[in-house]
N, C-alpha and C. Protein backbone atom coordinates (compact mmCIF):
# COMPACT_ATOMS: atom_id res chain seq x y z
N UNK A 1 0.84 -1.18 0.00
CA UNK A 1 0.00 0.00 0.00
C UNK A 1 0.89 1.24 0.00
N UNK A 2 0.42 2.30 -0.64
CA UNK A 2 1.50 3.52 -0.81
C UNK A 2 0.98 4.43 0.03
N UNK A 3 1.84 4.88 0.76
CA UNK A 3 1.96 5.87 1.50
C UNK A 3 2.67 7.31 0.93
N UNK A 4 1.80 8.44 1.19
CA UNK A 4 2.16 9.82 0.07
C UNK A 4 3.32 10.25 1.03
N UNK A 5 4.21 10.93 -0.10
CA UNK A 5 5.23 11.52 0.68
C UNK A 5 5.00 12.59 0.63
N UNK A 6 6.07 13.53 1.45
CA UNK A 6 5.85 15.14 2.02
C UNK A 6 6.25 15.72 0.63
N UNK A 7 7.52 15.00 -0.29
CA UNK A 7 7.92 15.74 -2.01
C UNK A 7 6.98 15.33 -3.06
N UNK A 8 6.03 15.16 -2.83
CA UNK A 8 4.84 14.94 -3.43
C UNK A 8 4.76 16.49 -4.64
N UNK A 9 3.99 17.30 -3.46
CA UNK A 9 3.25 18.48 -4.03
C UNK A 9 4.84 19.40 -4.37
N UNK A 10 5.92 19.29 -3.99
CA UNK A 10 6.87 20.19 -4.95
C UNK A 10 7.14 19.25 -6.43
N UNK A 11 7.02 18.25 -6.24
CA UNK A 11 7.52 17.55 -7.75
C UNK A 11 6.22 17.84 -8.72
N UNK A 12 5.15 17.74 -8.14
CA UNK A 12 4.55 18.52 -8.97
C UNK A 12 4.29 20.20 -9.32
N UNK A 13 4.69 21.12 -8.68
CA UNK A 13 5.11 22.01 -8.86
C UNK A 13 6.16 21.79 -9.79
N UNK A 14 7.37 21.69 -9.45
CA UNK A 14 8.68 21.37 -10.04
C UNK A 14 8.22 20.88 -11.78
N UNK A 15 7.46 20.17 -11.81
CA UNK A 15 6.71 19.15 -13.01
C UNK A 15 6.65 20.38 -13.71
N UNK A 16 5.78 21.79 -13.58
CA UNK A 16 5.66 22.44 -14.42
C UNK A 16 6.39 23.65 -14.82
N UNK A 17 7.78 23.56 -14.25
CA UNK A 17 8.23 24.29 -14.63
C UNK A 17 9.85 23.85 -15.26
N UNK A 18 10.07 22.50 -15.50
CA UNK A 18 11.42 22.12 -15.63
C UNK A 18 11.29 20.95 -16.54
N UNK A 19 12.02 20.91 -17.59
CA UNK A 19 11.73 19.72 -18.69
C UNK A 19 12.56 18.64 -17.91
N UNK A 20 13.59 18.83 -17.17
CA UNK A 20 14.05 17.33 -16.27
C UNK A 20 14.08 17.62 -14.94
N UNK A 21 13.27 16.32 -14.39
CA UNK A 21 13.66 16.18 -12.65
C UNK A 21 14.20 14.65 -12.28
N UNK A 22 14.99 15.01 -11.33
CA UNK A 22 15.89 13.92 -10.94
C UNK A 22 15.73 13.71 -9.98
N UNK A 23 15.37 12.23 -9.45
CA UNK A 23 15.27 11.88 -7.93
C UNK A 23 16.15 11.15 -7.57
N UNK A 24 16.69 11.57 -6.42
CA UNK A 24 17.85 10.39 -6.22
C UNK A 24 18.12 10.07 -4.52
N UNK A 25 18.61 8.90 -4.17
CA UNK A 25 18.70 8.89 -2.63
C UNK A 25 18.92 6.98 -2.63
N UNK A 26 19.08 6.89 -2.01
CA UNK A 26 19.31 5.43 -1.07
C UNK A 26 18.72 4.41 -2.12
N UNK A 27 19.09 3.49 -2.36
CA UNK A 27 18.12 2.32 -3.02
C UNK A 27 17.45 1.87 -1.97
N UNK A 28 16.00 1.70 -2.38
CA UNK A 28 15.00 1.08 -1.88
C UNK A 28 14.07 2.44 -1.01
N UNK A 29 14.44 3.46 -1.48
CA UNK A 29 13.56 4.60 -0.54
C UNK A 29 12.39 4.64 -1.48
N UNK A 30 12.07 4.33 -2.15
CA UNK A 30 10.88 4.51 -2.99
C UNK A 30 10.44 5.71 -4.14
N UNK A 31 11.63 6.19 -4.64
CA UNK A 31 12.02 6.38 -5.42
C UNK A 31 11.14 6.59 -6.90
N UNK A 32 10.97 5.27 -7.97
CA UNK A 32 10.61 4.42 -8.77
C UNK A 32 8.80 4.81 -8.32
N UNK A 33 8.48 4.28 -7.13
CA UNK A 33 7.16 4.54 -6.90
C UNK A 33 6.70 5.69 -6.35
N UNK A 34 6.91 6.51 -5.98
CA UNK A 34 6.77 7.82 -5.72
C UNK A 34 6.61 8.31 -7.62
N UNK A 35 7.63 8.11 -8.19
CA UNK A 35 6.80 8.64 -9.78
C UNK A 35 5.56 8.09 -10.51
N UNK A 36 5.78 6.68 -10.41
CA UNK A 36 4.64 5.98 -10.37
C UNK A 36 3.15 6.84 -10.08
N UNK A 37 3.29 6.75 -8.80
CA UNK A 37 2.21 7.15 -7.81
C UNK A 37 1.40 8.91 -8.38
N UNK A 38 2.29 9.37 -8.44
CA UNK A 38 2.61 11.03 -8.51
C UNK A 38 1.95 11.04 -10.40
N UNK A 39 2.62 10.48 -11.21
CA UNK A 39 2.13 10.47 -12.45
C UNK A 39 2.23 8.68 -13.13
N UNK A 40 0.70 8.24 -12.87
CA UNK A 40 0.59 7.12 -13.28
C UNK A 40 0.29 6.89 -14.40
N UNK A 41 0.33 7.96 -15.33
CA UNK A 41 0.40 7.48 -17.19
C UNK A 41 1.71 7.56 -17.55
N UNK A 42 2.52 8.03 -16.58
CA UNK A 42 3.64 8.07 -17.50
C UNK A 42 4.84 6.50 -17.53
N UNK A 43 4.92 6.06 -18.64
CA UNK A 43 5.86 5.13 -19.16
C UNK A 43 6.90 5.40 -18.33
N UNK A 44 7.49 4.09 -17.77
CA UNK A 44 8.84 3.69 -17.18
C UNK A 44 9.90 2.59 -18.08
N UNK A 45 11.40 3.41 -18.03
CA UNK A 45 12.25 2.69 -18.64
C UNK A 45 13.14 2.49 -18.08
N UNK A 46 13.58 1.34 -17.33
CA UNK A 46 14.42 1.06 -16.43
C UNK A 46 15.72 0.23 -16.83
N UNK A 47 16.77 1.05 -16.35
CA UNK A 47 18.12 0.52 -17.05
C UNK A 47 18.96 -0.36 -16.07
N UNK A 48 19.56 -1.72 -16.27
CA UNK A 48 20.37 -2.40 -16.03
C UNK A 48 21.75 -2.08 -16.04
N UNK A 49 22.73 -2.20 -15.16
CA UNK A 49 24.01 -2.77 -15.08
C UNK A 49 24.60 -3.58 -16.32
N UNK A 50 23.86 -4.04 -16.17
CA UNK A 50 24.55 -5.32 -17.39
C UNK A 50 23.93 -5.31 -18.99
N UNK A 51 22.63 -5.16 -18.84
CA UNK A 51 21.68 -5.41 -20.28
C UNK A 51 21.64 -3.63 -20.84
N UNK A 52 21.98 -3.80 -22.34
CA UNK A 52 21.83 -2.14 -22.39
C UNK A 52 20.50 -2.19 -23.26
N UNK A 53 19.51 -1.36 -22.40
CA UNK A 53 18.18 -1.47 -22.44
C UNK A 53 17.60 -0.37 -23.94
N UNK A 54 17.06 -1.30 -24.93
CA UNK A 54 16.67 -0.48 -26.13
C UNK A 54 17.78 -0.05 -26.58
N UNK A 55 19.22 -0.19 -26.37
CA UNK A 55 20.50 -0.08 -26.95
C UNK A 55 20.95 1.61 -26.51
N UNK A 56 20.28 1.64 -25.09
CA UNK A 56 20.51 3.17 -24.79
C UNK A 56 21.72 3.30 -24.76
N UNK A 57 22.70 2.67 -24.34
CA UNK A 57 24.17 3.02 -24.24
C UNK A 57 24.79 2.83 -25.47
N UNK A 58 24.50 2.18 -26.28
CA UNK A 58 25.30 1.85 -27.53
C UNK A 58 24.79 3.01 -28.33
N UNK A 59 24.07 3.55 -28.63
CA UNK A 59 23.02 5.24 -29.58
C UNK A 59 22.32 5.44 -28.81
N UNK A 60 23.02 6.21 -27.77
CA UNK A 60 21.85 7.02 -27.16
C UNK A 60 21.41 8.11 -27.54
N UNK A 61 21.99 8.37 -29.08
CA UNK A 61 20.73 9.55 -29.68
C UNK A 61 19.74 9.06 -30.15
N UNK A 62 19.85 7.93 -30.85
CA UNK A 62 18.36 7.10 -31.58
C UNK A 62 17.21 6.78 -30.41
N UNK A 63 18.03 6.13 -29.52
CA UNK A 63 16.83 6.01 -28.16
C UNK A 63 16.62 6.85 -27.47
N UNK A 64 16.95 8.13 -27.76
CA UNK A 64 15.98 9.18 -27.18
C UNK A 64 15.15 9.94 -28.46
N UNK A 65 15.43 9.80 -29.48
CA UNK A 65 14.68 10.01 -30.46
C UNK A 65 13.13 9.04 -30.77
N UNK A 66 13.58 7.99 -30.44
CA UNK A 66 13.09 6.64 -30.63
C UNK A 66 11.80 6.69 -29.28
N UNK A 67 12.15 7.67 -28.35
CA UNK A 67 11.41 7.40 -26.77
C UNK A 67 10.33 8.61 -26.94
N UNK A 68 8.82 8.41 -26.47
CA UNK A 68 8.42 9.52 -26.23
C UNK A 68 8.17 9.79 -25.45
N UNK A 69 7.78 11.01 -24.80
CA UNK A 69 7.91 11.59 -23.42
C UNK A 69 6.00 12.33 -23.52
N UNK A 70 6.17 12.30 -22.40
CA UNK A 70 7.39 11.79 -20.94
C UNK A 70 7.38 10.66 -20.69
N UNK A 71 8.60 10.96 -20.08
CA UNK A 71 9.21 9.02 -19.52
C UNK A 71 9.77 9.32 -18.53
N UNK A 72 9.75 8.19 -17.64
CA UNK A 72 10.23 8.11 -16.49
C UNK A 72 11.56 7.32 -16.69
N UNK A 73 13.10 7.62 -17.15
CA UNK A 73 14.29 7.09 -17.00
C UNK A 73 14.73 6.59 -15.55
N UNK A 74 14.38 5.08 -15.32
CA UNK A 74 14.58 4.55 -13.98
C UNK A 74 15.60 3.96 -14.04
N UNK A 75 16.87 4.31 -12.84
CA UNK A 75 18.16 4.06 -12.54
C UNK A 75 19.02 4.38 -13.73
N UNK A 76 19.13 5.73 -14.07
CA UNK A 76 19.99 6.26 -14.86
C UNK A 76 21.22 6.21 -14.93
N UNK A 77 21.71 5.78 -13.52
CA UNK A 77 23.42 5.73 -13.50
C UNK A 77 23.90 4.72 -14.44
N UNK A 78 23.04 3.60 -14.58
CA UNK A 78 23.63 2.67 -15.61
C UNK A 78 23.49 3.03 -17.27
N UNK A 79 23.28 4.46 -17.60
CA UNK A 79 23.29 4.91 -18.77
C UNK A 79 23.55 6.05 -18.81
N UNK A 80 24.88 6.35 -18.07
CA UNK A 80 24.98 7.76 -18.59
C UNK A 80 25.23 8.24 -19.92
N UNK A 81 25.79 7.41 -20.46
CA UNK A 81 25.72 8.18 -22.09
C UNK A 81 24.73 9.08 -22.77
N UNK A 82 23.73 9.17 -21.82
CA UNK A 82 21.94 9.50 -22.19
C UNK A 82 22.61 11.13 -21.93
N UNK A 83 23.52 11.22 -20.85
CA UNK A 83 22.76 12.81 -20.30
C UNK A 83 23.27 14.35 -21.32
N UNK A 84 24.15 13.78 -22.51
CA UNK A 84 25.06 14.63 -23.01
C UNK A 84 23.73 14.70 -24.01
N UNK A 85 23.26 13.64 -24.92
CA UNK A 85 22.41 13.65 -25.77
C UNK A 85 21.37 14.31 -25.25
N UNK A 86 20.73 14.22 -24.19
CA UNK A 86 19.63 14.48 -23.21
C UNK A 86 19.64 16.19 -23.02
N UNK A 87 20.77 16.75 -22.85
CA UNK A 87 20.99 18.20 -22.96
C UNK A 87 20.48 18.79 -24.11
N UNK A 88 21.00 18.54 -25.58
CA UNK A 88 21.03 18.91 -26.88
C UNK A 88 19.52 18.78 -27.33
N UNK A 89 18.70 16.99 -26.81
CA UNK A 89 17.22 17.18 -26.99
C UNK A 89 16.74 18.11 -26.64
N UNK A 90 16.69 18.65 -25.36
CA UNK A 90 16.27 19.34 -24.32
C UNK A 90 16.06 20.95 -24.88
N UNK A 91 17.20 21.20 -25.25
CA UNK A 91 17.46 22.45 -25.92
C UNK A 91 16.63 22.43 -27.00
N UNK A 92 16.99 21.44 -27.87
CA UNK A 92 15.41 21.39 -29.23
C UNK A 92 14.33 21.47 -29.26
N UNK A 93 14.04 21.06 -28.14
CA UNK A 93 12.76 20.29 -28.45
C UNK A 93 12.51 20.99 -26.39
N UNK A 94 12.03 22.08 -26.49
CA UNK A 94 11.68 22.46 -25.00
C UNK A 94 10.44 21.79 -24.48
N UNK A 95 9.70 20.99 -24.92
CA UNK A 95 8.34 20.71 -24.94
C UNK A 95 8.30 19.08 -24.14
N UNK A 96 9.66 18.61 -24.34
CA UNK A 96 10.01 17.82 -24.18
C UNK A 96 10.72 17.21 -22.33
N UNK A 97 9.47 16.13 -21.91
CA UNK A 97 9.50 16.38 -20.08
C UNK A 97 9.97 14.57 -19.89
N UNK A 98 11.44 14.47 -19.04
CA UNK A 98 12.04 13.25 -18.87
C UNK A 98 12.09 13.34 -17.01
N UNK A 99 11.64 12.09 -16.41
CA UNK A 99 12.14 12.26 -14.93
C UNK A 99 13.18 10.96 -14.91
N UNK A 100 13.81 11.35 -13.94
CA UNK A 100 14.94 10.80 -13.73
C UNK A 100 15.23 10.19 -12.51
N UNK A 101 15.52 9.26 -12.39
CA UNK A 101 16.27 8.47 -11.14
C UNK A 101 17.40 7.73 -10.62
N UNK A 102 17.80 8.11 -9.68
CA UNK A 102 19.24 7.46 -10.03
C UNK A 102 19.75 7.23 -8.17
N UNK A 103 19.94 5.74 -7.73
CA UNK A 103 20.30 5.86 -6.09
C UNK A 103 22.24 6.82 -6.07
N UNK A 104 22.34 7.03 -4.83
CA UNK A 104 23.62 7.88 -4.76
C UNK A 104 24.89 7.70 -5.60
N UNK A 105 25.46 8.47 -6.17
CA UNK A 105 26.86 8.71 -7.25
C UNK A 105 27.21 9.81 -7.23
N UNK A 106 28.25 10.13 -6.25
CA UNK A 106 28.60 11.72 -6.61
C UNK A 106 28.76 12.07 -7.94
N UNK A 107 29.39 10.92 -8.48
CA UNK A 107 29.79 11.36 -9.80
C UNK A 107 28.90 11.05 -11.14
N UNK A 108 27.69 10.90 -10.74
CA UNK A 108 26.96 10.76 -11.56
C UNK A 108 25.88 12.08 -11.08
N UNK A 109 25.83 12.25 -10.21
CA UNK A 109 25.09 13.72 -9.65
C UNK A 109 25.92 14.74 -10.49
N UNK A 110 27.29 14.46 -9.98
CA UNK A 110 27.86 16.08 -10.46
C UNK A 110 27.65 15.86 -12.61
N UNK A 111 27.76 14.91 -12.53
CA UNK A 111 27.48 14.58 -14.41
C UNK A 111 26.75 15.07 -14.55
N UNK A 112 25.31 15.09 -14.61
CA UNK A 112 24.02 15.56 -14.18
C UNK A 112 24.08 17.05 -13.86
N UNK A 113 24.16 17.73 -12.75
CA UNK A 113 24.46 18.68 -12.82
C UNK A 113 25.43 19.93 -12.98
N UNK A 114 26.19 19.27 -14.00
CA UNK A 114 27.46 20.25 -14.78
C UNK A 114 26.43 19.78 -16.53
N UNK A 115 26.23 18.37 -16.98
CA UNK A 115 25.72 19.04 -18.20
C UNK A 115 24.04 19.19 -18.68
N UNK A 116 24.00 19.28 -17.14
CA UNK A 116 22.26 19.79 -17.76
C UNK A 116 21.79 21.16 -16.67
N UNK A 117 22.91 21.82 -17.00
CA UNK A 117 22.93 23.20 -15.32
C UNK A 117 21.78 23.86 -16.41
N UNK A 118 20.69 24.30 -15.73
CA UNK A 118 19.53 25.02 -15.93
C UNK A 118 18.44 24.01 -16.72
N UNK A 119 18.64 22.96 -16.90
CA UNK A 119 17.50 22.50 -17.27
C UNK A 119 16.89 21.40 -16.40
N UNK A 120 17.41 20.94 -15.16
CA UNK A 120 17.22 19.89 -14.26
C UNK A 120 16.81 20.38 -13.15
N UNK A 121 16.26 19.91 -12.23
CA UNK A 121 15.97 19.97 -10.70
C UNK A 121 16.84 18.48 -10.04
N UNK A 122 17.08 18.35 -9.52
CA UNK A 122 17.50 17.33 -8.15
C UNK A 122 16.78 17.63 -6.90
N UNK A 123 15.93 16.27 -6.73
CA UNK A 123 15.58 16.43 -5.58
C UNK A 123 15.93 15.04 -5.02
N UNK A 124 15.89 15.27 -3.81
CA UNK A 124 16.85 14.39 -2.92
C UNK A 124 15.56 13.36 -2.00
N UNK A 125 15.41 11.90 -2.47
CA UNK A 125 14.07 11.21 -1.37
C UNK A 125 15.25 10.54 -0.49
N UNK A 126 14.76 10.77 1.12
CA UNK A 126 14.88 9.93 2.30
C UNK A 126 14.00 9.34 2.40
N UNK A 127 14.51 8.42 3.59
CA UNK A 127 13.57 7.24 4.03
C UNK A 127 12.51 7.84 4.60
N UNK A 128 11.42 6.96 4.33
CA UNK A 128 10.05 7.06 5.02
C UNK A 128 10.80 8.09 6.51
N UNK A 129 9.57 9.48 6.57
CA UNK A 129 9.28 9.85 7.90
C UNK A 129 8.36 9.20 8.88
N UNK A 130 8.59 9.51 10.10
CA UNK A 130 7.72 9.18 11.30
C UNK A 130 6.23 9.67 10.74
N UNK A 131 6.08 10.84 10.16
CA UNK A 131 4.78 11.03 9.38
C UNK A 131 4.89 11.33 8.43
N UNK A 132 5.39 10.51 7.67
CA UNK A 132 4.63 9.43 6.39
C UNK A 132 4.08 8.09 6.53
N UNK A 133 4.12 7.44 7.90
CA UNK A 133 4.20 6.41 7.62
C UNK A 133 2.76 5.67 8.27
């Protein structure tokens, strides 16, 4: 059963004013379902470690060409090749709304925010509060 979180009502705020938002924090904080929950038409594409999903890492310009949005990009760290292409869409095509998830990587945070500075939000989920729960 889902329980609403307190970043609920800014991600939707946030939703209308930013073509990318990024959630990121701990694996298993709920993450994945919190977008779910928050926007349940929108398509989830979740990337593997090992399997490169729709060949995102091998052309990741075709599979973002190839993707329509919005989409929910779940566990992004295993595709960063996406975020350079992901800038250049972004810039084209302003109309164009990707959320993002990714558990902790400094260095996939700072990736993230050095090449998408003004077009992203980061917001940060912790574990369940005493009231959320």
């Amino acid at each position: 059963m889902y329980k609403n979180r307190h970043i609920e009502q800014q991600l939707l705020l946030l939703a209308q004013h930013f073509n990318v938002i990024m959630i990121t924090g701990a694996r298993q904080v709920g993450k994945t379902t919190l977008l779910k929950e928050v926007f349940p038409t929108v398509p989830i594409i979740t990337f593997d470690p090992l399997e490169d999903i729709q060949g995102a890492r091998q052309n990741p310009n075709l599979f973002l060409k190839q993707t329509n949005t919005p989409v929910i990009l779940d566990e992004i760290q295993y595709a960063p090749e996406l975020l350079p292409p992901l800038t250049r869409l972004i810039d084209a095509n302003p109309d164009k709304k990707y959320f993002l998830t990714g558990s902790h990587n400094l260095s996939m945070l700072q990736s993230v925010a050095e090449s998408m500075a003004g077009r992203v939000v980061i917001l940060h989920l912790d574990t369940m509060t005493v009231y959320e729960q």
